[in-house]
C-alpha atoms as a PDB file:
ATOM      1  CA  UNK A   1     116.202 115.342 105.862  1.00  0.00           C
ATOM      2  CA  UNK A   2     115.080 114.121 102.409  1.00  0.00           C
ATOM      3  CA  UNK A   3     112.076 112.326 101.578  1.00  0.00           C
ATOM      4  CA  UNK A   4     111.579 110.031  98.782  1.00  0.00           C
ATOM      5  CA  UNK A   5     108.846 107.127  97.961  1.00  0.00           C
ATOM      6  CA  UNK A   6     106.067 107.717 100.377  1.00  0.00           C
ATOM      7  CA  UNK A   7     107.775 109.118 103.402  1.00  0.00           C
ATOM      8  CA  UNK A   8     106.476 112.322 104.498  1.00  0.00           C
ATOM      9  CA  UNK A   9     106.930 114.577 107.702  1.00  0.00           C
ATOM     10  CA  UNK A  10     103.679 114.493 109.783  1.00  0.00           C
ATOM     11  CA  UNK A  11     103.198 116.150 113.165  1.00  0.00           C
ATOM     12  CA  UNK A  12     107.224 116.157 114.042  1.00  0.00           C
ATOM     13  CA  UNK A  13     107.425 112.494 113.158  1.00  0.00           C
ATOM     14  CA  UNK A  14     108.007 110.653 109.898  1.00  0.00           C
ATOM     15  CA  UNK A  15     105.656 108.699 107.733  1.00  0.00           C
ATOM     16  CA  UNK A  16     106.898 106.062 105.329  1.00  0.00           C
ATOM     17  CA  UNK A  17     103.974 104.516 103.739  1.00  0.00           C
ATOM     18  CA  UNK A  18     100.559 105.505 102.919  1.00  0.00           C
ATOM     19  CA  UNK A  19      97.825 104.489 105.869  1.00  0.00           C
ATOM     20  CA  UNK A  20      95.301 104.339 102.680  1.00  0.00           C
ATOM     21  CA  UNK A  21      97.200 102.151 100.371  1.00  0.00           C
ATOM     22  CA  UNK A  22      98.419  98.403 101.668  1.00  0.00           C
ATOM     23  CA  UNK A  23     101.414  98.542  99.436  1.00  0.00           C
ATOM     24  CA  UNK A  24     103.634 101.368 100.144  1.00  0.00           C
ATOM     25  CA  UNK A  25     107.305 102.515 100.499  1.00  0.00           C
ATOM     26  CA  UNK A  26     109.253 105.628 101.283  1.00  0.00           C
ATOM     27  CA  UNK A  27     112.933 106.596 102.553  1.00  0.00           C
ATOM     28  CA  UNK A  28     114.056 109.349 104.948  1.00  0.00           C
ATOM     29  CA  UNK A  29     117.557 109.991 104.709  1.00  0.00           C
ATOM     30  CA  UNK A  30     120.290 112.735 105.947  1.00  0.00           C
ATOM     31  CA  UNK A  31     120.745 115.320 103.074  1.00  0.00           C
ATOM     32  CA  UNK A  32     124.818 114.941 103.227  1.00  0.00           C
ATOM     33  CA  UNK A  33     127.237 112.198 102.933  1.00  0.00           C
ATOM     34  CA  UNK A  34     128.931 111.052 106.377  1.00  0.00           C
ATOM     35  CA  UNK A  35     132.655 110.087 106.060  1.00  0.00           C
ATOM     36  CA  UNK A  36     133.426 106.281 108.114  1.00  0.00           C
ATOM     37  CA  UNK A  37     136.705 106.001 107.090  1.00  0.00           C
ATOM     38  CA  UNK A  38     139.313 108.378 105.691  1.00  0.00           C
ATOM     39  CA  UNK A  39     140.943 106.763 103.165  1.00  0.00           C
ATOM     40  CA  UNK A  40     144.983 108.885 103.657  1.00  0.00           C
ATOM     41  CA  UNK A  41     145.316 107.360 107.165  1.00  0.00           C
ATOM     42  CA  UNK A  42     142.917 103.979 106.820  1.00  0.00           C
ATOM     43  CA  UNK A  43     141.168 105.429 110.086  1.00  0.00           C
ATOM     44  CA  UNK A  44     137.777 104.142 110.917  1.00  0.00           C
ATOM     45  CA  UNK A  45     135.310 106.539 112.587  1.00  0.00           C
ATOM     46  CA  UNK A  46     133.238 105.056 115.642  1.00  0.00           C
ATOM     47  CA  UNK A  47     129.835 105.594 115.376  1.00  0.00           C
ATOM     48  CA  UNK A  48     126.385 105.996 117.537  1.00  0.00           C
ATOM     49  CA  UNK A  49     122.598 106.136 116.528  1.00  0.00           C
ATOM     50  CA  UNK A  50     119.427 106.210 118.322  1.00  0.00           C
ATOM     51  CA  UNK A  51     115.883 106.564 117.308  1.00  0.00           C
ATOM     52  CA  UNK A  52     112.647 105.916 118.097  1.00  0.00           C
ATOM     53  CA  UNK A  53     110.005 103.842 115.705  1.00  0.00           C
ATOM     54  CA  UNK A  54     106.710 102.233 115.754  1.00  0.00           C
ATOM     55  CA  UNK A  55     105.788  99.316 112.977  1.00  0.00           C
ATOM     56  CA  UNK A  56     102.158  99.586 112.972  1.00  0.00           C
ATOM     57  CA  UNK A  57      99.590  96.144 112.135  1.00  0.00           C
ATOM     58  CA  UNK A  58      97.384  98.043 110.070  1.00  0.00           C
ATOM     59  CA  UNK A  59      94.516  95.341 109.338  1.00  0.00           C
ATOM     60  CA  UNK A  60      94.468  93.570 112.564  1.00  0.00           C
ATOM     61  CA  UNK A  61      96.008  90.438 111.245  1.00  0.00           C
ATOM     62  CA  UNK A  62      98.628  87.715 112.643  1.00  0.00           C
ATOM     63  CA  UNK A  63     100.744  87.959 109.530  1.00  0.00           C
ATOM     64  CA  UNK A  64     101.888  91.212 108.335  1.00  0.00           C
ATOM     65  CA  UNK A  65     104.768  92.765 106.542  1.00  0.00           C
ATOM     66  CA  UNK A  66     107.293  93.981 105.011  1.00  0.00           C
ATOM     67  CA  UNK A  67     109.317  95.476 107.698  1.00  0.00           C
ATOM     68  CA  UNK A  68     112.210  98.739 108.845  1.00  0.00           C
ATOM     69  CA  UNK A  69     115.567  99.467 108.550  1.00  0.00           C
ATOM     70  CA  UNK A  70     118.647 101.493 109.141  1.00  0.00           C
ATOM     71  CA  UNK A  71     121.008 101.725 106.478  1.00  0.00           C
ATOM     72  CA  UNK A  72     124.381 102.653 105.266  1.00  0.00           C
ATOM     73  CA  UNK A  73     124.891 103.156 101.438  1.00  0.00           C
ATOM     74  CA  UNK A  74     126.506 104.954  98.680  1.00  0.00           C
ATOM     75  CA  UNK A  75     126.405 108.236  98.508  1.00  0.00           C
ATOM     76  CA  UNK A  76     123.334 109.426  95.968  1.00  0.00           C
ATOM     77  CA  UNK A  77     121.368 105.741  96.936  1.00  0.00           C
ATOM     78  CA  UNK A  78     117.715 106.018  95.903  1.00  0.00           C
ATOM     79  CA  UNK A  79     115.198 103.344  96.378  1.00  0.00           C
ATOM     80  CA  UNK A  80     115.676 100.813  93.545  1.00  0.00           C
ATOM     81  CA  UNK A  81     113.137  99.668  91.196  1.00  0.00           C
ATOM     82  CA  UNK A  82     110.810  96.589  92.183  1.00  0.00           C
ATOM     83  CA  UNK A  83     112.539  96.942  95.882  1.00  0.00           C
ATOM     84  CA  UNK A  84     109.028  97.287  97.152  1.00  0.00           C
ATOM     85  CA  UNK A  85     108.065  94.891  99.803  1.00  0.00           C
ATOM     86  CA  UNK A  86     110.332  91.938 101.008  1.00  0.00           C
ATOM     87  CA  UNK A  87     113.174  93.630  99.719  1.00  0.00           C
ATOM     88  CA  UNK A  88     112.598  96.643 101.966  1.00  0.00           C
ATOM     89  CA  UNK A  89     112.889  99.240  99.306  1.00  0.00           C
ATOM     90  CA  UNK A  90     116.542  98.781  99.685  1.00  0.00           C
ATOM     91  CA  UNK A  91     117.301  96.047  97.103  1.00  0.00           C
ATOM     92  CA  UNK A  92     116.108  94.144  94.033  1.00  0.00           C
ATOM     93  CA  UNK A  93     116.956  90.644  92.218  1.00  0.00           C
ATOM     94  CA  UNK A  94     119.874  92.823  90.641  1.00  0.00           C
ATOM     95  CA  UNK A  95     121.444  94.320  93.502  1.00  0.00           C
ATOM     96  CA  UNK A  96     120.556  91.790  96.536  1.00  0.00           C
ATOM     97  CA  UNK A  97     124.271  89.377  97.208  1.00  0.00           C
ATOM     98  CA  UNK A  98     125.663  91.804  95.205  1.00  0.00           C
ATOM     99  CA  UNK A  99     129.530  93.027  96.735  1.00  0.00           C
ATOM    100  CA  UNK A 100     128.807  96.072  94.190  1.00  0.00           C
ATOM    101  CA  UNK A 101     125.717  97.246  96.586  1.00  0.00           C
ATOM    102  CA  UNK A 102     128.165  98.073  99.233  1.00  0.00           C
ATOM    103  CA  UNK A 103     125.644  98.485 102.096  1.00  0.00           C
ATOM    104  CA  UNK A 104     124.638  97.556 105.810  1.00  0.00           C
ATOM    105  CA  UNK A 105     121.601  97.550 106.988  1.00  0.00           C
ATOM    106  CA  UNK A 106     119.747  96.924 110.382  1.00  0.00           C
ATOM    107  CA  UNK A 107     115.955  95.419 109.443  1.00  0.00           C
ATOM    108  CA  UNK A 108     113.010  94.486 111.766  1.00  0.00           C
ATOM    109  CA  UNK A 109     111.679  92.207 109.466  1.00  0.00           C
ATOM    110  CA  UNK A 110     107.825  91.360 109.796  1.00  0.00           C
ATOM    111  CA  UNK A 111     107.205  89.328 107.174  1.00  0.00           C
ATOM    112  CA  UNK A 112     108.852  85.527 106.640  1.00  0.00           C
ATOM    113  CA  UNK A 113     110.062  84.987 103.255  1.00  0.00           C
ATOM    114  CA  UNK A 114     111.621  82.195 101.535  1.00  0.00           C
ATOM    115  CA  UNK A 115     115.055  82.960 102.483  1.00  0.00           C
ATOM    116  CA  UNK A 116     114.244  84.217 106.008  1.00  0.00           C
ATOM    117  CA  UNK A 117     114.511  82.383 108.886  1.00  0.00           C
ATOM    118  CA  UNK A 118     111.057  80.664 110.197  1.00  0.00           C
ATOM    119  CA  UNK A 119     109.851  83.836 111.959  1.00  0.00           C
ATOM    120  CA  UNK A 120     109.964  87.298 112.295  1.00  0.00           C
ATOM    121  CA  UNK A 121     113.294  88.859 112.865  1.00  0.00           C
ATOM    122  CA  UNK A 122     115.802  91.639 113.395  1.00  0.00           C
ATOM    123  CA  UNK A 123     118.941  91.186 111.373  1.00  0.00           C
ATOM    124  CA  UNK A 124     122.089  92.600 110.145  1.00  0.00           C
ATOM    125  CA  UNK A 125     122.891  92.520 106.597  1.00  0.00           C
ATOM    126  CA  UNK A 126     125.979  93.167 104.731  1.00  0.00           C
ATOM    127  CA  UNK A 127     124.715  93.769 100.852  1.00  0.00           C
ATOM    128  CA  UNK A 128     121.971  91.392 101.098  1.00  0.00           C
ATOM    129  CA  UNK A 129     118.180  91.465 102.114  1.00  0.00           C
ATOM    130  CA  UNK A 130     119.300  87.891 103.929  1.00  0.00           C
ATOM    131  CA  UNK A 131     120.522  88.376 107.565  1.00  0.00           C
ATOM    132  CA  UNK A 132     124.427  87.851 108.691  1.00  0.00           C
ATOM    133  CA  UNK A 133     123.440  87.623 112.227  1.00  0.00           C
ATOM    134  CA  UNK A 134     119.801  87.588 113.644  1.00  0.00           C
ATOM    135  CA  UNK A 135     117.729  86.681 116.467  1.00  0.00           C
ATOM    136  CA  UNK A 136     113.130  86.202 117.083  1.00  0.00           C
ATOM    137  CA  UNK A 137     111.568  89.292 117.099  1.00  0.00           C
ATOM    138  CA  UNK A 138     107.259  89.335 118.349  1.00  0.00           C
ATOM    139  CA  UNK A 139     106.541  91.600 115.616  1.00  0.00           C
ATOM    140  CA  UNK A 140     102.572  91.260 116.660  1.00  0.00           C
ATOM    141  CA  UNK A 141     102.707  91.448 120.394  1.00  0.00           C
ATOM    142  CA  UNK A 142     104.580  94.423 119.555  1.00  0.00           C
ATOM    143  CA  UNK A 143     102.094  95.815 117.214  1.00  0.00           C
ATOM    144  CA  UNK A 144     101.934  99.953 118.242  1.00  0.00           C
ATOM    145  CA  UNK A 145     104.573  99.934 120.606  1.00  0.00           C
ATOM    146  CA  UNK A 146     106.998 102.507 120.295  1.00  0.00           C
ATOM    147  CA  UNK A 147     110.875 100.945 120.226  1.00  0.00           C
ATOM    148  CA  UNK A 148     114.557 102.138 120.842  1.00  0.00           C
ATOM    149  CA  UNK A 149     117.234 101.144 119.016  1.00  0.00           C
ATOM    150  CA  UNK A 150     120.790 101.846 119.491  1.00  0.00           C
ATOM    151  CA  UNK A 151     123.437 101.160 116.954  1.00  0.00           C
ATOM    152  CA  UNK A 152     127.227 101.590 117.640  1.00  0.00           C
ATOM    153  CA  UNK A 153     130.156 100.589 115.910  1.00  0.00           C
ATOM    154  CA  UNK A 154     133.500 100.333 117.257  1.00  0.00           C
ATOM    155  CA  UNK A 155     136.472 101.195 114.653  1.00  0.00           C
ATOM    156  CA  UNK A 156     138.941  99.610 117.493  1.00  0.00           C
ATOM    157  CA  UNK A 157     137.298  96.278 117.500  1.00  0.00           C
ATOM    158  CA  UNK A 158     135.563  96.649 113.979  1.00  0.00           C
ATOM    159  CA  UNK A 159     132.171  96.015 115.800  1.00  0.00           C
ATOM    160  CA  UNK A 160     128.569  96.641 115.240  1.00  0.00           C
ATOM    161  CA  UNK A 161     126.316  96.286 117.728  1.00  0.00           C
ATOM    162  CA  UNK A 162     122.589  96.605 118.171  1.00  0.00           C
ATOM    163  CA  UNK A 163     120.095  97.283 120.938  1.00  0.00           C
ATOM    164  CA  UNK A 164     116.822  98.023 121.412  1.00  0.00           C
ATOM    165  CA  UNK A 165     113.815  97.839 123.790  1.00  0.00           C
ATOM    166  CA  UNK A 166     110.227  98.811 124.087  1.00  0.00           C
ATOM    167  CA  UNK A 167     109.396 101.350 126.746  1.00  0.00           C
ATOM    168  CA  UNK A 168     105.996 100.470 127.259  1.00  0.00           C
ATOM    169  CA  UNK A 169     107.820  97.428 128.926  1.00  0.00           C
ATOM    170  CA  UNK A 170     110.831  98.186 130.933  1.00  0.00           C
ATOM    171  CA  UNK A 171     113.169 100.550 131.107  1.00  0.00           C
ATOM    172  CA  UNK A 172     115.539  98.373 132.691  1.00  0.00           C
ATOM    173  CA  UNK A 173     118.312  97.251 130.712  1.00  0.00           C
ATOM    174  CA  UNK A 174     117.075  93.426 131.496  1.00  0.00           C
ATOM    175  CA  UNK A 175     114.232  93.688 129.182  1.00  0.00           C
ATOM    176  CA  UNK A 176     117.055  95.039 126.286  1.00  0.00           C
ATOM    177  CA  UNK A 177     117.885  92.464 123.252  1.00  0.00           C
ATOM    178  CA  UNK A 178     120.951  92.492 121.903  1.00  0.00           C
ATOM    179  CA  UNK A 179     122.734  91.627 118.356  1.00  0.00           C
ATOM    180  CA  UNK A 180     126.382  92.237 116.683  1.00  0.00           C
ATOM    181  CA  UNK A 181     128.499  91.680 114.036  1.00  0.00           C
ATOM    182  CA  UNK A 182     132.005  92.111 113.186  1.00  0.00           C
ATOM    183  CA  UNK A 183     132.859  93.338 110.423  1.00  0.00           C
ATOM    184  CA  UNK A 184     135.202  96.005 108.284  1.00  0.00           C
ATOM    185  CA  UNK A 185     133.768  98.747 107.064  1.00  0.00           C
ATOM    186  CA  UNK A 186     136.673  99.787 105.151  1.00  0.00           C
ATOM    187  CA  UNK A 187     136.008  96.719 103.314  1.00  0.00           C
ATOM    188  CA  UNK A 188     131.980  97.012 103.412  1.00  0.00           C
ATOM    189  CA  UNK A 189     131.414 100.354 102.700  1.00  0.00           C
ATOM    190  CA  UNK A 190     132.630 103.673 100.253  1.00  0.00           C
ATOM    191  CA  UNK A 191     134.631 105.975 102.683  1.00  0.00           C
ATOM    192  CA  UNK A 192     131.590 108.084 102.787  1.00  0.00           C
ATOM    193  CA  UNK A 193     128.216 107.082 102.565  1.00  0.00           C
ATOM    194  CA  UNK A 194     124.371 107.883 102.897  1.00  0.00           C
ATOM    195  CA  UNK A 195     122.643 107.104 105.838  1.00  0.00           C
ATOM    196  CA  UNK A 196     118.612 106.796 106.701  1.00  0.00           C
ATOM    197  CA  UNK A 197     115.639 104.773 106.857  1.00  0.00           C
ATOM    198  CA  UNK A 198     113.521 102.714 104.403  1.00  0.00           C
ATOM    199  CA  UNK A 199     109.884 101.963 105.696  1.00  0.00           C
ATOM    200  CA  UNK A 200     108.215  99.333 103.252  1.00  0.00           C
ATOM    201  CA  UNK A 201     104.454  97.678 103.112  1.00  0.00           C
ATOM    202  CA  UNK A 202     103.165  94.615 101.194  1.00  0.00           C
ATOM    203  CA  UNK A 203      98.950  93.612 100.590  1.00  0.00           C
ATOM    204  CA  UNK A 204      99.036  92.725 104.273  1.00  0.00           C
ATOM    205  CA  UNK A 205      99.583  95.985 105.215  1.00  0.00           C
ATOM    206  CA  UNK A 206     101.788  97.569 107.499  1.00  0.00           C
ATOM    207  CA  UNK A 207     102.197 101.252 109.100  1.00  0.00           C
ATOM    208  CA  UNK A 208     106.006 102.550 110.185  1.00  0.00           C
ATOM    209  CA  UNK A 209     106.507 105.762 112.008  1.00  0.00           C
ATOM    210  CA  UNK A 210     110.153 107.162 113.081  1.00  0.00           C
ATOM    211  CA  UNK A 211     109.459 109.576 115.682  1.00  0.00           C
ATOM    212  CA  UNK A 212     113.199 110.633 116.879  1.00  0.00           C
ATOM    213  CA  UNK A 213     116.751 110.278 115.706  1.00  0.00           C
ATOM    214  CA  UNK A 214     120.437 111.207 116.734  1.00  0.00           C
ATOM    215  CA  UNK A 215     123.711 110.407 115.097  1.00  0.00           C
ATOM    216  CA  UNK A 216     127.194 110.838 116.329  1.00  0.00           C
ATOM    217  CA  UNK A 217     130.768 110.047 114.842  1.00  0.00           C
ATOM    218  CA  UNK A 218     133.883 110.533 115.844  1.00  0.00           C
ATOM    219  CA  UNK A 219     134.094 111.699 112.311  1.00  0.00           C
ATOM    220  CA  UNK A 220     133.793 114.804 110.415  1.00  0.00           C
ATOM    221  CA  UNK A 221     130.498 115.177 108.603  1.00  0.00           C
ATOM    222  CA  UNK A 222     131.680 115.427 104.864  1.00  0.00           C
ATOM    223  CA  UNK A 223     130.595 118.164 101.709  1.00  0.00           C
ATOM    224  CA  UNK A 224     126.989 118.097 100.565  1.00  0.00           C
ATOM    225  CA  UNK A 225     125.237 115.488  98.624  1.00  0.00           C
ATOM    226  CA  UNK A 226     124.975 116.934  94.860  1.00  0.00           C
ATOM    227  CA  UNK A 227     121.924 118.175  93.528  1.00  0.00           C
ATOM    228  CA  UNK A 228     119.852 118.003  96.421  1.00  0.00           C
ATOM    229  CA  UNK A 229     117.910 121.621  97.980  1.00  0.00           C
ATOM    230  CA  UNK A 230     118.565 123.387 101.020  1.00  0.00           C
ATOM    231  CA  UNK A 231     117.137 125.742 103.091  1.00  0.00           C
ATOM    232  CA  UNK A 232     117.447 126.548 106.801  1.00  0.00           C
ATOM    233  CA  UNK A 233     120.898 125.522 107.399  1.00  0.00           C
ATOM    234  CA  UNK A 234     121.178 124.644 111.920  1.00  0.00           C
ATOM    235  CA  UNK A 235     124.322 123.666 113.483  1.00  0.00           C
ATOM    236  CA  UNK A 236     124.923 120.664 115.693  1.00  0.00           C
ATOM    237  CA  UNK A 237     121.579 119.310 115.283  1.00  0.00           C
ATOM    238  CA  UNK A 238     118.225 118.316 112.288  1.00  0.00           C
ATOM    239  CA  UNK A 239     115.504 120.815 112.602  1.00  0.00           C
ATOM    240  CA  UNK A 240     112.125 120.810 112.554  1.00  0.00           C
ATOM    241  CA  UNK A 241     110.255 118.356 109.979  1.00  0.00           C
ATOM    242  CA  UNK A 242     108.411 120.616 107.938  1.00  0.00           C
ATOM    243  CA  UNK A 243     109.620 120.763 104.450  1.00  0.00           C
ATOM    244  CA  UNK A 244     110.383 118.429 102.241  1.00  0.00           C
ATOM    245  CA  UNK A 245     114.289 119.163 102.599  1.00  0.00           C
ATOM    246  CA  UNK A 246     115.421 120.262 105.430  1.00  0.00           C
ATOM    247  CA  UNK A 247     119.251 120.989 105.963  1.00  0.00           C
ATOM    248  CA  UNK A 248     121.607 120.426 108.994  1.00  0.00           C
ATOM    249  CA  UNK A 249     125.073 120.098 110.164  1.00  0.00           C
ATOM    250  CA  UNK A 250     128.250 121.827 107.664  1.00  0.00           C
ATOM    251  CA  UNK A 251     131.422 119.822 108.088  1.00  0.00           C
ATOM    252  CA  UNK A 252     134.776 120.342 110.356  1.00  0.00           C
ATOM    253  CA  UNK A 253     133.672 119.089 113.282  1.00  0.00           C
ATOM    254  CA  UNK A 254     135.852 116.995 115.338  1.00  0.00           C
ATOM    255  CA  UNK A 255     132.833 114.981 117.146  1.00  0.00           C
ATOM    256  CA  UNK A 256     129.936 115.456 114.713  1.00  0.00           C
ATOM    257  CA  UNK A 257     126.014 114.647 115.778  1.00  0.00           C
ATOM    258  CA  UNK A 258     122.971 115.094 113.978  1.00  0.00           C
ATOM    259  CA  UNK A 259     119.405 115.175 115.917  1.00  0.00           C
ATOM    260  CA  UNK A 260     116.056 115.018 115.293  1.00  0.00           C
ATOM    261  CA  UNK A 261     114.306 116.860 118.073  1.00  0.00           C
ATOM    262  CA  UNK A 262     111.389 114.933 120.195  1.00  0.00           C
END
């Protein structure tokens, strides 16, 4: 994994803002670019995520924010300047409705802004901190409670589809909500890309932890991401949290997975 912003490894989980400090952001990302398409034979890769997260009120209040997301960008992506808070740490007035960003991200979005819609929300976006498809989300009953999400995509059907639930709940797959959204990624995304997490915090304050995380596609995982430091290369799987890169799967894999142990 590689850290940047405020995100931090802590305990075998990961940190993405500062407890301390009200206003905070950070990314966690996989230190190599995942192919989703091969561009020779126009073949889309299906796709599978889980993880684990808790968004965290961290002054009591009824109103908090920013929010947490998946995402899916360029390869080399870095948190953009004055991305902090609504925009997630993921875009700015620059990049947001921008075809050039070339991104997709999952949010669970605390905090309503002016182009939101009148509550708090999980979303889909395509290149855009507004949602394509979203549906109510109780951010503040669900203050604490550790969440999993599922994200699959479907290269047959050109679907991406999103679950998640809150164990402290049900287990049972009536108490899981539901969202998709068709769409191309040949046409959305570079044939290889740079996936992770961006964790940001406004004056309200706001606390996001990602405690586990798995990745599969059908997929080779693709060369190295330039520049970046490695050290404890593991196959098949993410290891332990405790530097500030850590390495993980080579390439030529037929079914390739990341983890990130429990």
């Amino acid at each position: 994994m590689v850290y940047s912003g405020d995100a931090i490894p802590s305990s075998g989980d990961i940190e993405f803002n500062r407890v301390d400090d009200a206003i905070g952001l950070g990314h966690a990302r996989y230190a190599d670019a995942v192919q989703i398409w091969d561009r020779k034979s126009g073949k889309l890769s299906d796709f599978t995520t889980h993880f684990t997260f808790i968004i965290i009120d961290t002054q009591c209040n009824t109103v908090y924010g920013d929010g947490f997301a998946f995402f899916l960008a360029p390869v080399g992506f870095e948190i953009p300047l004055n991305s902090t808070g609504s925009f997630l740490g993921l875009f700015n007035t620059t990049t947001d409705d921008s075809p050039e960003s070339q991104m997709i991200v999952v949010e669970f979005d605390t905090f309503v802004n002016d182009w939101d819609p009148p509550f708090a929300h999980v979303g889909i976006n395509r290149n855009s901190i507004r949602s394509a498809v979203y549906t109510f989300w109780n951010a503040t009953l669900h203050s604490g409670m550790s969440a999993d999400a599922w994200i699959s995509y479907n290269g047959t059907t050109q679907m991406l589809s999103l679950s998640w639930r809150y164990s402290a709940e049900n287990t049972s797959r009536e108490m899981t909500t539901h969202l998709s959204y068709r769409v191309d990624l040949r046409e959305a995304l570079p044939e290889k890309v740079t996936i992770g997490f961006s964790g940001a915090s406004s004056s309200f304050g706001e606390r996001h932890i990602l405690r586990y995380w798995e990745f599969n596609s059908t997929l080779d995982l693709v060369g190295e991401i330039p520049n970046l430091p490695k050290v404890m290369p593991v196959p098949m799987y993410l290891a332990a949290l405790g530097a500030r890169e850590v390495s993980s799967v080579g390439a030529s894999m037929t079914a390739a997975s990341i983890n990130l142990p429990r």
